[in-house]
N, C-alpha and C. Protein backbone atom coordinates (compact mmCIF):
# COMPACT_ATOMS: atom_id res chain seq x y z
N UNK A 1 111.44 190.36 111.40
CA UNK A 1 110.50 191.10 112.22
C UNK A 1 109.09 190.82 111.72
N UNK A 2 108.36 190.66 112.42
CA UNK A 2 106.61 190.60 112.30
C UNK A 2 106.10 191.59 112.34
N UNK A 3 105.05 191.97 111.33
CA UNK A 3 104.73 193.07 111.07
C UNK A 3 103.18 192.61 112.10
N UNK A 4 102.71 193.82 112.68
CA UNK A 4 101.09 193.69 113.20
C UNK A 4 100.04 193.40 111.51
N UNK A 5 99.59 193.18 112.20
CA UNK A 5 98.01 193.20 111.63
C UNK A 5 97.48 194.31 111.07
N UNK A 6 97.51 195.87 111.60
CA UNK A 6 96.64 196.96 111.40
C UNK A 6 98.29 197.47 110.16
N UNK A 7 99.68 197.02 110.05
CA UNK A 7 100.35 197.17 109.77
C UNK A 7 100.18 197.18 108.39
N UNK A 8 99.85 195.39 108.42
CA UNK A 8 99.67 195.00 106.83
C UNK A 8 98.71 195.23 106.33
N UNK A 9 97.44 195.38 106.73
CA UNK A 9 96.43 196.10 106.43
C UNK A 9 96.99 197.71 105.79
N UNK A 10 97.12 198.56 106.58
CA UNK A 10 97.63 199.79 105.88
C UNK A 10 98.76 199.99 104.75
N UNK A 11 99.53 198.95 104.98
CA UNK A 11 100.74 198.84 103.35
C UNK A 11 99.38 198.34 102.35
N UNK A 12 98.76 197.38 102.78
CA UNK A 12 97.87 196.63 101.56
C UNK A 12 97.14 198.02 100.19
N UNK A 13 96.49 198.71 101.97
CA UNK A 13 95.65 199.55 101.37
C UNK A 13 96.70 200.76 100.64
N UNK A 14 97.86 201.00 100.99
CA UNK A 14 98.33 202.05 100.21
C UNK A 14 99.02 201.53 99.09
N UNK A 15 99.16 199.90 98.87
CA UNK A 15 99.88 199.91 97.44
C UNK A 15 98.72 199.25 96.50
N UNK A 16 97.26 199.51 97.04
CA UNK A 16 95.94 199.68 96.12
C UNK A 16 96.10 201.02 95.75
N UNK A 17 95.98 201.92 96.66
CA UNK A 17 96.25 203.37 95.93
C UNK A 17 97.31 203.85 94.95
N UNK A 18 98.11 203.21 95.57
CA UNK A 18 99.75 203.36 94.49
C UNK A 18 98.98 202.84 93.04
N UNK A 19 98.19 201.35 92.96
CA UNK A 19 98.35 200.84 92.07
C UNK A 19 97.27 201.56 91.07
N UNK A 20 96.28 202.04 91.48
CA UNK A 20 94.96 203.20 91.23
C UNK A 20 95.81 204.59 90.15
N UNK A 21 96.62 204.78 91.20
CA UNK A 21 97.18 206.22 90.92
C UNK A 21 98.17 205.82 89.64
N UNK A 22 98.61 204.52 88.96
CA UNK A 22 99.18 203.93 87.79
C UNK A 22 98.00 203.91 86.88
N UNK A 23 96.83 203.10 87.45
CA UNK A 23 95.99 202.73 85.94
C UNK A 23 96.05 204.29 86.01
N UNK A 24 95.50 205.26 86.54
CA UNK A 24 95.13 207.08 85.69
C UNK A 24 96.50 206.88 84.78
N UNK A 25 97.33 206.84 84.99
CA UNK A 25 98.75 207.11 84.51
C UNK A 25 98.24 206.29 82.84
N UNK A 26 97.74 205.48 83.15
CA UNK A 26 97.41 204.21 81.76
C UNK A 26 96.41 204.82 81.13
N UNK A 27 95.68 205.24 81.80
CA UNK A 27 94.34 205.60 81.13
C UNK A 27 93.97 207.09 80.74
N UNK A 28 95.18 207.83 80.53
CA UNK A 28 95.20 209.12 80.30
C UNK A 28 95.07 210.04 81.28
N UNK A 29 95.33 209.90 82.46
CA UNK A 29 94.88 210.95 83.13
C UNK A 29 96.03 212.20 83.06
N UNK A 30 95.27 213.22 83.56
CA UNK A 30 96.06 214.65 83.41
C UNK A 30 97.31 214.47 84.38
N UNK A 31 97.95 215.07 84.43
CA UNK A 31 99.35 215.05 85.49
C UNK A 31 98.72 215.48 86.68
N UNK A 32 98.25 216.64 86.62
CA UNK A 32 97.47 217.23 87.67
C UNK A 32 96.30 216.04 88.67
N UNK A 33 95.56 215.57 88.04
CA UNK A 33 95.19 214.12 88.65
C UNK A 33 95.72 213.25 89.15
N UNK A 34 97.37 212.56 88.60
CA UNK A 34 97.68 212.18 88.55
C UNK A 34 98.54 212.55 89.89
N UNK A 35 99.04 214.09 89.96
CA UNK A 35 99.72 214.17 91.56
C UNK A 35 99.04 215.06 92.14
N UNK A 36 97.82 214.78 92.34
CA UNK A 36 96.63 214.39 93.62
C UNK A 36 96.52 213.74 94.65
N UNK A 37 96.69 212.72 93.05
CA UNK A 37 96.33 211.12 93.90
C UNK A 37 97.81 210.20 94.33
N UNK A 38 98.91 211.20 94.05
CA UNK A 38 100.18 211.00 94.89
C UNK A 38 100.10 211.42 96.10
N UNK A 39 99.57 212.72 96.65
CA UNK A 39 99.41 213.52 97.25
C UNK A 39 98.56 212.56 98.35
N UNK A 40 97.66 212.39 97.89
CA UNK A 40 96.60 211.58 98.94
C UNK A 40 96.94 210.18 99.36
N UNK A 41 98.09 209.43 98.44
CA UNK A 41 98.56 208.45 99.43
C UNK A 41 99.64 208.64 100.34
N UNK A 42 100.29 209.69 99.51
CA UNK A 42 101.38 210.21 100.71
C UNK A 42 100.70 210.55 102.06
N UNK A 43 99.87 211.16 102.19
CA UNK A 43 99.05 211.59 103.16
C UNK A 43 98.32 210.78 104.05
N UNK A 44 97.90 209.77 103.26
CA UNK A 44 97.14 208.36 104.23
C UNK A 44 98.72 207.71 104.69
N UNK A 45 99.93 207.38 104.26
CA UNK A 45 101.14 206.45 104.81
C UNK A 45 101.11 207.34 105.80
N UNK A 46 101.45 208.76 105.54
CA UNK A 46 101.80 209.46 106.99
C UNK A 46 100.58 209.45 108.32
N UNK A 47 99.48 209.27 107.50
CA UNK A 47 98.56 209.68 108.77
C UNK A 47 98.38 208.27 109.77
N UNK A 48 98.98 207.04 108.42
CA UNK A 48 98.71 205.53 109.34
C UNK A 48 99.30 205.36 109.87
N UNK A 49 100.49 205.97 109.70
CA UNK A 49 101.72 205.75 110.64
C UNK A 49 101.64 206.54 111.38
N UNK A 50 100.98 207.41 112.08
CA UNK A 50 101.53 208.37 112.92
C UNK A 50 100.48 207.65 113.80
N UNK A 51 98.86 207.09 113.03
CA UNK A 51 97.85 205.87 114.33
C UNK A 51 98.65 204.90 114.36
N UNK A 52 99.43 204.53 113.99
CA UNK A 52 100.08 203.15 114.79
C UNK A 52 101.14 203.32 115.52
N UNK A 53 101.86 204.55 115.36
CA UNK A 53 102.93 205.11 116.68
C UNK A 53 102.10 205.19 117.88
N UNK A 54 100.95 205.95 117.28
CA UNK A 54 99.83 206.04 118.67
C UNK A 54 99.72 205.09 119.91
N UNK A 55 99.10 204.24 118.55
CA UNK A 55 98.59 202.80 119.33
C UNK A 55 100.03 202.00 120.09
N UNK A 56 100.56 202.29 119.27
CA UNK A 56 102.33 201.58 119.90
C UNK A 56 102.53 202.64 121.29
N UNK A 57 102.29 204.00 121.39
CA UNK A 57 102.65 204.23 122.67
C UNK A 57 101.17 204.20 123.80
N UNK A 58 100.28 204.02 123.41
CA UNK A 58 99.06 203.78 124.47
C UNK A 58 99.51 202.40 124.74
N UNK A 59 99.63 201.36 124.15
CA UNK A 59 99.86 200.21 124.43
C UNK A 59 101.30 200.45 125.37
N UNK A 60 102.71 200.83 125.23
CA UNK A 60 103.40 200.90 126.05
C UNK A 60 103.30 201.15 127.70
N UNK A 61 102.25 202.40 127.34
CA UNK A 61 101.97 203.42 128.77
C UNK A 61 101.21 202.43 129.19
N UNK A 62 100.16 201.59 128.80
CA UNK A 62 99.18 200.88 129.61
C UNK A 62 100.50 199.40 130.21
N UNK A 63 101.40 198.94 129.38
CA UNK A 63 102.07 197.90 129.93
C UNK A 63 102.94 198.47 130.98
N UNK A 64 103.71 199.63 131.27
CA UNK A 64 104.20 200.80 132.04
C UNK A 64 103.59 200.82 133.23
N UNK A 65 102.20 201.21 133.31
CA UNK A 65 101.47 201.46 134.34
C UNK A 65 101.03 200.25 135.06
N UNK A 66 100.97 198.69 134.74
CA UNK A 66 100.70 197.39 134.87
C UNK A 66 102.34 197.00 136.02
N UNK A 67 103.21 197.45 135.36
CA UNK A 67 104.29 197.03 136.48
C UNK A 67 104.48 197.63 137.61
């Protein structure tokens, strides 16, 4: 399967955050910091995915309405 474009873009950007939310882990950070910034990528996967369901059903309805 082929992933889109805005796809790989959004994995890219959340396993920069994943990888962010390790160096704190390296560099002493508190736990509490530490699942924050779990917190906030969990939160960006869900929110990118729920704009690209979007865009996946505007794009449907507009090919829908074309036939």
């Amino acid at each position: 399967m082929k992933t889109r474009p805005n796809a790989d873009f959004a994995l890219e950007a959340i396993r920069a955050c994943l990888s962010a939310a390790d160096d704190l882990l390296c560099f002493g950070a508190s736990d509490a910091e530490t699942d924050k910034g779990i917190w906030l990528v969990t939160a960006a996967a869900i929110l990118t995915d729920l704009a690209i369901e979007q865009r996946q059903a505007k794009s449907q309805a507009k090919q829908g309405g074309a036939e």
